[in-house]
N, C-alpha and C. Protein backbone atom coordinates (compact mmCIF):
# COMPACT_ATOMS: atom_id res chain seq x y z
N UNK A 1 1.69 30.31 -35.32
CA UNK A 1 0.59 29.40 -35.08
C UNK A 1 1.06 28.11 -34.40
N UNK A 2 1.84 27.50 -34.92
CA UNK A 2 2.74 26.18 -34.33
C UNK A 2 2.59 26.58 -32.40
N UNK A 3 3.21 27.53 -32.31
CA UNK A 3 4.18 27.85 -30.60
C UNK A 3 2.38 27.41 -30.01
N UNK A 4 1.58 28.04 -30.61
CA UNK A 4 0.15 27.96 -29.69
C UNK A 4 -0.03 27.01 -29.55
N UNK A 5 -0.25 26.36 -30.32
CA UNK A 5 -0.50 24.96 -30.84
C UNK A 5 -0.11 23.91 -30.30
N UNK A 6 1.58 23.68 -30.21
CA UNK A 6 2.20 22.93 -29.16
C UNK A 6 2.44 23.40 -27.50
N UNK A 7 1.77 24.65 -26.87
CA UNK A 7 1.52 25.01 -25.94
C UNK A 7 0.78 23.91 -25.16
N UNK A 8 -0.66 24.09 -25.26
CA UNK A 8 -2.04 22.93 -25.17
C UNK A 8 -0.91 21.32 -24.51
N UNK A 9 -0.27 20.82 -25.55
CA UNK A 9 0.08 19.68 -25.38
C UNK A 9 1.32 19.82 -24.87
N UNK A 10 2.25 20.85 -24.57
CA UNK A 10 3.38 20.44 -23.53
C UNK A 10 2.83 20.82 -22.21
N UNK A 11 1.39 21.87 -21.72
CA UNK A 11 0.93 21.81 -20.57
C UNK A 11 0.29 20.49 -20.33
N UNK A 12 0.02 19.73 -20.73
CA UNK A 12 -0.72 18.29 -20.81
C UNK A 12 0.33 17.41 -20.21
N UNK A 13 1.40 17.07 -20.77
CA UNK A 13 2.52 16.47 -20.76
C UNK A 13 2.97 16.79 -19.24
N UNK A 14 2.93 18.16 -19.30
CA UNK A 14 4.29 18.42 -17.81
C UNK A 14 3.35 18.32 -17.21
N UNK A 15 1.45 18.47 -17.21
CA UNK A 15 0.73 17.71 -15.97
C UNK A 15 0.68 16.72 -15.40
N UNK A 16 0.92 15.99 -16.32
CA UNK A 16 0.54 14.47 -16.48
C UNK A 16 1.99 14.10 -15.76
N UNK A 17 3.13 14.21 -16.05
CA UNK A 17 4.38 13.96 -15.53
C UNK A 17 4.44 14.57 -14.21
N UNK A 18 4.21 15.65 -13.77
CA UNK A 18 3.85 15.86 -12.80
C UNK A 18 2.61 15.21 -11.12
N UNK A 19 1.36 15.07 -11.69
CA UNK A 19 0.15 14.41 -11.18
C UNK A 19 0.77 12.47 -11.07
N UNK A 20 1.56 12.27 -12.44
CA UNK A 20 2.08 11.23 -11.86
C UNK A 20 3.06 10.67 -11.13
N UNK A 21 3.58 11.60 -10.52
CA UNK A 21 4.73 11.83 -9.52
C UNK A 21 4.25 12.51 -7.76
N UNK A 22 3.29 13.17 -8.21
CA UNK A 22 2.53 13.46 -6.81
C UNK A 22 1.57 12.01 -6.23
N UNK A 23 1.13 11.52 -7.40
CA UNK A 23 0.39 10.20 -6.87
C UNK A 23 1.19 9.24 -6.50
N UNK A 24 2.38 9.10 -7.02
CA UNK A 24 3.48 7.69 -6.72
C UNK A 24 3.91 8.50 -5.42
N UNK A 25 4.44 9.34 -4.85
CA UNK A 25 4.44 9.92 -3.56
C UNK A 25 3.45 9.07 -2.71
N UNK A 26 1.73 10.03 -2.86
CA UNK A 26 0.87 9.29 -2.14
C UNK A 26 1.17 8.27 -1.84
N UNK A 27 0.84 7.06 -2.71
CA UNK A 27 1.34 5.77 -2.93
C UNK A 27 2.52 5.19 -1.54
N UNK A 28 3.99 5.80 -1.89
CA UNK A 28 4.45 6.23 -0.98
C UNK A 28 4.53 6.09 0.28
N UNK A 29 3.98 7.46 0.59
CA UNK A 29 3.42 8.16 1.72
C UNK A 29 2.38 6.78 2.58
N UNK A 30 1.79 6.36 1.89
CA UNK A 30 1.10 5.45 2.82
C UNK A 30 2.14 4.05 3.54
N UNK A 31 2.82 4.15 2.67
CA UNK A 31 3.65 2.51 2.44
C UNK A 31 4.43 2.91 4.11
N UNK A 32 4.70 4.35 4.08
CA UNK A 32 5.76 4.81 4.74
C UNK A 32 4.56 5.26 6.49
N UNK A 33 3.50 5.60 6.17
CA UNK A 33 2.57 5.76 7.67
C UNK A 33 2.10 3.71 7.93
N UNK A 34 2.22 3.32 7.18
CA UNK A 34 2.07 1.79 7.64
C UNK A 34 2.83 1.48 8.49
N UNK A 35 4.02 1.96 7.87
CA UNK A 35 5.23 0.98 8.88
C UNK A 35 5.25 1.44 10.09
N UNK A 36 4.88 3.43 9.81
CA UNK A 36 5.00 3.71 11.39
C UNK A 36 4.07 3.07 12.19
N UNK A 37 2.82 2.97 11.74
CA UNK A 37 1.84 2.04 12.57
C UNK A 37 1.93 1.43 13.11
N UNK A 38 2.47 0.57 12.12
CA UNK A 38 2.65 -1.00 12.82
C UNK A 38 3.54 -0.68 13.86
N UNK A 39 4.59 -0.21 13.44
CA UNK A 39 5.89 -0.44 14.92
C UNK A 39 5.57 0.85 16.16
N UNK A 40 4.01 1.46 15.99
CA UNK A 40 3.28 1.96 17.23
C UNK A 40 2.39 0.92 18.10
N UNK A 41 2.65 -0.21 17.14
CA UNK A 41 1.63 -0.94 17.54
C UNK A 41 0.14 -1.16 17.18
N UNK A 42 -0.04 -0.23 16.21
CA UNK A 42 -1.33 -0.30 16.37
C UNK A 42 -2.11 -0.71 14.80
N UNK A 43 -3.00 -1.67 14.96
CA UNK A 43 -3.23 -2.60 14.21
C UNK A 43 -3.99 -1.32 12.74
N UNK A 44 -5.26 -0.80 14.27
CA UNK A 44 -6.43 -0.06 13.63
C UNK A 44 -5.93 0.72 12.36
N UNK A 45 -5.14 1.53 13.28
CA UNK A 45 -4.32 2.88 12.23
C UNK A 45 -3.95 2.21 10.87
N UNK A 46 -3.54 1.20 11.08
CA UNK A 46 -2.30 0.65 9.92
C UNK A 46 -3.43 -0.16 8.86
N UNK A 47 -4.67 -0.36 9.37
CA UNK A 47 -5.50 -0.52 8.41
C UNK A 47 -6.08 0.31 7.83
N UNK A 48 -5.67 1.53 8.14
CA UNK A 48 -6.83 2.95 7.42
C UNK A 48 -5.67 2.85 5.68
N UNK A 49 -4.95 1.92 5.44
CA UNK A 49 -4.61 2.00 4.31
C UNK A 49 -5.23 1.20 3.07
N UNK A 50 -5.96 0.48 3.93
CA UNK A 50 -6.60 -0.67 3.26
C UNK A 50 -8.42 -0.36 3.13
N UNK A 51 -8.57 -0.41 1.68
CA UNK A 51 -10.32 -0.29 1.17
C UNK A 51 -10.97 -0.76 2.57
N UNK A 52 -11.81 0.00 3.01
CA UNK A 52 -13.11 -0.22 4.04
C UNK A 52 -14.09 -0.52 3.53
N UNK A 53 -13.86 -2.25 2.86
CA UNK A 53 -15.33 -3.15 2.02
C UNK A 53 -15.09 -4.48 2.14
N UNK A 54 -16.25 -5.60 1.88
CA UNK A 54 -15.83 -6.04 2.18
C UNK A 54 -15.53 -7.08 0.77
N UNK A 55 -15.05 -6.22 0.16
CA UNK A 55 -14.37 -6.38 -1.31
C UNK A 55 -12.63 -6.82 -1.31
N UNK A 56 -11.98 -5.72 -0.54
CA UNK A 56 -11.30 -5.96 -0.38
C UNK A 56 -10.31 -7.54 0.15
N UNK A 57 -9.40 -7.83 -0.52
CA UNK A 57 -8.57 -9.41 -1.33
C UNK A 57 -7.17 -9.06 -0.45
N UNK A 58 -7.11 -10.19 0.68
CA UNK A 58 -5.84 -10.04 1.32
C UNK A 58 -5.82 -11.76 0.81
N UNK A 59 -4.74 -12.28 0.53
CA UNK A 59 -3.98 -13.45 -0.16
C UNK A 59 -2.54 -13.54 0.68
N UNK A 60 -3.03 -14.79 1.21
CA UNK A 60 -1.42 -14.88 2.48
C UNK A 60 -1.18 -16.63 2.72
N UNK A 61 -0.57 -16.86 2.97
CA UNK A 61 -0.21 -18.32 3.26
C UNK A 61 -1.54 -18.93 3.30
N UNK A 62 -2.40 -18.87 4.23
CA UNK A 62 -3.88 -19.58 4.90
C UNK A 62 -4.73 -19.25 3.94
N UNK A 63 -4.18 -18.45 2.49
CA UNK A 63 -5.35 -18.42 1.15
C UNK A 63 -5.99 -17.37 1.29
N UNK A 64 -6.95 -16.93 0.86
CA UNK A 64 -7.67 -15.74 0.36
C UNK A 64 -8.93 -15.52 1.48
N UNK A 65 -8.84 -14.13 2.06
CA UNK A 65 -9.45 -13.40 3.01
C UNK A 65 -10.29 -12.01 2.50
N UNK A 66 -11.12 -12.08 2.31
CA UNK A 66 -12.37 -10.71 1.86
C UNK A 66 -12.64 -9.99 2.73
N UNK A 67 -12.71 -9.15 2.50
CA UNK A 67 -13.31 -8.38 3.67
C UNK A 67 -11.54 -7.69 4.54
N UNK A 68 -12.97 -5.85 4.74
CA UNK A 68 -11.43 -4.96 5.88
C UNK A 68 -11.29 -5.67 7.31
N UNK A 69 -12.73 -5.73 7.28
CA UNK A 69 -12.73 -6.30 9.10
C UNK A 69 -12.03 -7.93 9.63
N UNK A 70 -12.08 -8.60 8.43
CA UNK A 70 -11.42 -9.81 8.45
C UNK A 70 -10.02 -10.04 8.05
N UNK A 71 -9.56 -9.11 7.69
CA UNK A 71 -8.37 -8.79 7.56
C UNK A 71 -7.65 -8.15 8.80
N UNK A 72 -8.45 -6.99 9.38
CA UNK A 72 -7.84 -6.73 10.93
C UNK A 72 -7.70 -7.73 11.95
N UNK A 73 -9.19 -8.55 11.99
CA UNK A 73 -9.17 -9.67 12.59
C UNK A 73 -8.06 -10.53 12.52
N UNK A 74 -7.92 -10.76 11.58
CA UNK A 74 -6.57 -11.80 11.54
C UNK A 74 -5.51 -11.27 11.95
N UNK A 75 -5.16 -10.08 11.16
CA UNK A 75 -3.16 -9.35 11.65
C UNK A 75 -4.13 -9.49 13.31
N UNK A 76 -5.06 -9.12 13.84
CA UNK A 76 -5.42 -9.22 15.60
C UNK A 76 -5.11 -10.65 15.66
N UNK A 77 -5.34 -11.36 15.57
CA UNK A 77 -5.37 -12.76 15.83
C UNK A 77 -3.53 -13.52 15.70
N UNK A 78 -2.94 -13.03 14.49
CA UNK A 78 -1.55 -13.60 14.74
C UNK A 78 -0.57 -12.55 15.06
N UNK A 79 -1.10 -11.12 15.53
CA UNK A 79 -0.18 -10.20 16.07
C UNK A 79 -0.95 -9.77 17.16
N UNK A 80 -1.12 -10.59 18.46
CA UNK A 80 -1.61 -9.86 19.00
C UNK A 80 -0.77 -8.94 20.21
N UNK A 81 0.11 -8.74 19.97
CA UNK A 81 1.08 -7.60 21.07
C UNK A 81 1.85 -7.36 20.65
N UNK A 82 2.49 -6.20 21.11
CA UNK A 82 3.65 -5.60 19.87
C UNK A 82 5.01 -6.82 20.14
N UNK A 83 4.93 -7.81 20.75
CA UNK A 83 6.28 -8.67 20.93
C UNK A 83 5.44 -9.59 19.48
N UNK A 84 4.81 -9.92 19.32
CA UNK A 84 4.76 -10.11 17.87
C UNK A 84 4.50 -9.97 16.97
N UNK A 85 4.37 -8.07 16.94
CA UNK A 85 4.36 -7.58 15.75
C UNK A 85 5.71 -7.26 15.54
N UNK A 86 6.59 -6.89 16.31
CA UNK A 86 8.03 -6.45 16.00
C UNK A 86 8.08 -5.57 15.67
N UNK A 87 9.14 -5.02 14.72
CA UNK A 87 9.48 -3.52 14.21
C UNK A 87 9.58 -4.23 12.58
N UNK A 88 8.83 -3.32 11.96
CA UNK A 88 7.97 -3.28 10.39
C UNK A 88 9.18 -2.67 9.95
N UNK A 89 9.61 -3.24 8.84
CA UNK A 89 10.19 -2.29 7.54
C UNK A 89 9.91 -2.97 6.19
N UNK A 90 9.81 -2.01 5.33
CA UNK A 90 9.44 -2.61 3.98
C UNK A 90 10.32 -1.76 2.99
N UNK A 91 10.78 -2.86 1.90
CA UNK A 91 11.44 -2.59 0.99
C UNK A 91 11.18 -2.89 -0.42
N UNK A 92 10.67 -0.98 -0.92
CA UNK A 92 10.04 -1.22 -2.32
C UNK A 92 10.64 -1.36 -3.13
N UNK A 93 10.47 -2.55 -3.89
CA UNK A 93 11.57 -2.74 -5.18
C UNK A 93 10.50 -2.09 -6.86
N UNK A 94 9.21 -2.02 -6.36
CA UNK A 94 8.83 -1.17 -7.63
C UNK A 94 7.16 -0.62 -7.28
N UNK A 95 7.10 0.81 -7.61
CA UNK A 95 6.22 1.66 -7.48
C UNK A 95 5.94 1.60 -8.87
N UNK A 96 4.80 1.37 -9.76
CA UNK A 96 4.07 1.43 -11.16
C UNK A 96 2.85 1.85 -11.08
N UNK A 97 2.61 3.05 -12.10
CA UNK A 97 1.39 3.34 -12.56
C UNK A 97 0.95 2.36 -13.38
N UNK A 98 -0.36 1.72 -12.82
CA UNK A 98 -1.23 1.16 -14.26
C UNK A 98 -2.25 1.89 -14.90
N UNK A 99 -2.59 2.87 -14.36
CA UNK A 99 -3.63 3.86 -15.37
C UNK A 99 -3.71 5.13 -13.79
N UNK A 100 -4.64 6.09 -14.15
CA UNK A 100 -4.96 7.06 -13.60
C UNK A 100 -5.34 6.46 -12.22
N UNK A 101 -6.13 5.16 -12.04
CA UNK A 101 -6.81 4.77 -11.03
C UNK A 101 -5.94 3.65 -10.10
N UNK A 102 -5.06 3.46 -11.00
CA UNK A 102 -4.57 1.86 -9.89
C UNK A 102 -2.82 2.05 -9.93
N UNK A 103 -2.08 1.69 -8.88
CA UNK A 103 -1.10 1.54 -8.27
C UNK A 103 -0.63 0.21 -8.26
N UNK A 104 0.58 -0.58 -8.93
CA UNK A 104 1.22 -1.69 -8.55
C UNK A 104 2.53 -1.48 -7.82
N UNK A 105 2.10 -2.26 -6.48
CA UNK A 105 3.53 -2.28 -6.12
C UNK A 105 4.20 -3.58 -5.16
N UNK A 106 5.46 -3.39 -5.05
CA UNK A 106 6.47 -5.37 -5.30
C UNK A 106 7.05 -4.70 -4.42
N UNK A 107 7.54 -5.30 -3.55
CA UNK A 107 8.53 -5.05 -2.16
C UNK A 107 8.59 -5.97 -1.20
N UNK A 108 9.50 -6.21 -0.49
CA UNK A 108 10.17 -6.92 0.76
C UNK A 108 9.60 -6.63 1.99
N UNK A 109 9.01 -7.84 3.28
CA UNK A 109 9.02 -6.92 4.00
C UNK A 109 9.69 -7.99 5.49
N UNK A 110 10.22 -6.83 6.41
CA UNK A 110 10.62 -7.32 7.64
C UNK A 110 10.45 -7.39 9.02
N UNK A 111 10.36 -8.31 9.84
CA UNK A 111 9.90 -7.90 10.98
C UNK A 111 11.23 -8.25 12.19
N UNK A 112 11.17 -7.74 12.79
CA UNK A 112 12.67 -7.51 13.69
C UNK A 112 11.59 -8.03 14.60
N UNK A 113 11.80 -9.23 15.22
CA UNK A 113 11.33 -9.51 16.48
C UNK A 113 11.89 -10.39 17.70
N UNK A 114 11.73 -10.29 18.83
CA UNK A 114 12.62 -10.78 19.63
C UNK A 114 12.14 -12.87 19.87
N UNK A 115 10.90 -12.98 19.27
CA UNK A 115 10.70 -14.39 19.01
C UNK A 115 10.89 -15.08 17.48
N UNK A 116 11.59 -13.91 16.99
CA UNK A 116 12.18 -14.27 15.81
C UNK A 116 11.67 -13.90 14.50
N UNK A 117 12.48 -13.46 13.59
CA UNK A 117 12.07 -12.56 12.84
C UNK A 117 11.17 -13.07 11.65
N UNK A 118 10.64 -12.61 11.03
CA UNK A 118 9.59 -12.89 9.72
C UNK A 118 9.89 -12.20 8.81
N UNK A 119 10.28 -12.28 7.53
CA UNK A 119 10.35 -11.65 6.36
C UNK A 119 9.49 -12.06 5.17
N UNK A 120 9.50 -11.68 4.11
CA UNK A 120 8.37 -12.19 3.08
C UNK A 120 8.73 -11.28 1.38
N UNK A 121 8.11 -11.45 0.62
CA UNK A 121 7.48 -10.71 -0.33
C UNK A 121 6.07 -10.07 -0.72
N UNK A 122 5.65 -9.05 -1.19
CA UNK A 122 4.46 -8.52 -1.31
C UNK A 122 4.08 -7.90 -2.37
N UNK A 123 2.81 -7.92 -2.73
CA UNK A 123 2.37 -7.21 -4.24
C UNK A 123 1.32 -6.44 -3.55
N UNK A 124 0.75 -5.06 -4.04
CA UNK A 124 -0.64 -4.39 -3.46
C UNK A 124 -1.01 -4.04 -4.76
N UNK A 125 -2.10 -3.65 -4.86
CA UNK A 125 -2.92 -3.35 -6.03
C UNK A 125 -3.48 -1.91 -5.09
N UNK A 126 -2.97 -1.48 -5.19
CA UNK A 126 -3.65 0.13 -5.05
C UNK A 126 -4.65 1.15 -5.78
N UNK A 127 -5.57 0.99 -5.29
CA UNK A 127 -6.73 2.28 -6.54
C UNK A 127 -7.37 3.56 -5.37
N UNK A 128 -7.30 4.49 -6.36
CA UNK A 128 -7.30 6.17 -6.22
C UNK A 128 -9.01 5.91 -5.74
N UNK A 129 -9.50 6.03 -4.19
CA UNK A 129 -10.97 5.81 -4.16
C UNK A 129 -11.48 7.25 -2.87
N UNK A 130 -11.98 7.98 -3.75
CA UNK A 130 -12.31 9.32 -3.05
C UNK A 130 -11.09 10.17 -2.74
N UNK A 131 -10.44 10.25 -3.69
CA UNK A 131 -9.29 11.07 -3.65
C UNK A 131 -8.01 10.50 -2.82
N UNK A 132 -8.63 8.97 -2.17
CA UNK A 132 -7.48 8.64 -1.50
C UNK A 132 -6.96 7.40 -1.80
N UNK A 133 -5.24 7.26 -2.18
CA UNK A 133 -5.05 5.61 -2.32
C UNK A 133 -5.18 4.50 -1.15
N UNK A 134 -6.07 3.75 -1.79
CA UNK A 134 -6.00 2.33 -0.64
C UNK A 134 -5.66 1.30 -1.19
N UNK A 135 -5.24 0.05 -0.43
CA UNK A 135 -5.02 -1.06 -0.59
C UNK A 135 -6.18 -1.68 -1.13
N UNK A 136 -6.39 -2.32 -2.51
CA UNK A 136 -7.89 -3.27 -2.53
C UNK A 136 -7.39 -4.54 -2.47
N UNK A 137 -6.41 -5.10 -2.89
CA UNK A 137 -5.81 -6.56 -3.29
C UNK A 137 -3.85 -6.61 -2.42
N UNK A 138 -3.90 -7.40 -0.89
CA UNK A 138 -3.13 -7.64 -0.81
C UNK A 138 -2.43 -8.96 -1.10
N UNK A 139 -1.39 -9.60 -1.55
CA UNK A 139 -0.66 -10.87 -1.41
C UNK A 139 0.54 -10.81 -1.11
N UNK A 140 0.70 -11.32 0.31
CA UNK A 140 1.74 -11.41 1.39
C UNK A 140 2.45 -12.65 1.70
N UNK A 141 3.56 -13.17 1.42
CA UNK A 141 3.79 -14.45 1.72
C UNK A 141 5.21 -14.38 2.61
């Protein structure tokens, strides 16, 4: 009776350990099509990571920005050619589950540019929205 019994709950377990390892991937996976973006140049693409509302919380030096489209607007406005967007790399110092729905994550980021480089720190608040992770809350400094 026991073996059945604890069946139920070690398939639970190795799902759950599992599903939370395919989602920190996702997670991931986006962090990692950003950068290619950006260093394609291209603003649009590199926002398909970020909530399409205008809910969405970008937090950067110049203070707090709402909204997807005002957020492109701006990276348009202080990147506008790839000589000052540079070449993107980011360095995650921590990927965290906070529940089934939301993603924290802390990382470095760099820009190799020939008018001189920019580096920073970053936090994203990531939530699971239609099966896909997006950015809702960036702070970039």
């Amino acid at each position: 009776m026991r073996k059945i019994g604890l069946l139920p709950v070690l398939l639970f377990v190795l799902n759950t350990v599992f599903a939370q390892s395919a989602d920190e991937k996702a997670v991931r996976n986006v962090m990692a099509q950003q950068t290619k973006d950006w260093n394609n140049g291209d603003t649009k693409n590199f926002m398909n990571s970020y909530w399409k509302s205008d809910s969405l919380m970008f937090v950067g030096k110049g203070g707090v920005t709402y909204g997807w489209q005002q957020t492109l607007d701006n990276y348009n406005k202080h990147y506008p050619d790839t000589v000052a967007m540079g070449k993107l790399d980011f360095n995650l110092l921590s990927v965290k589950r906070l529940s089934a729905e939301y993603f924290f994550v802390v990382g470095k980021f760099h820009l190799a540019r020939s008018i001189g480089d920019l580096s920073g720190a970053f936090t994203l608040l990531f939530r699971k929205i239609n099966n896909h992770w997006l950015i809702v809350t960036d702070h970039s400094s």
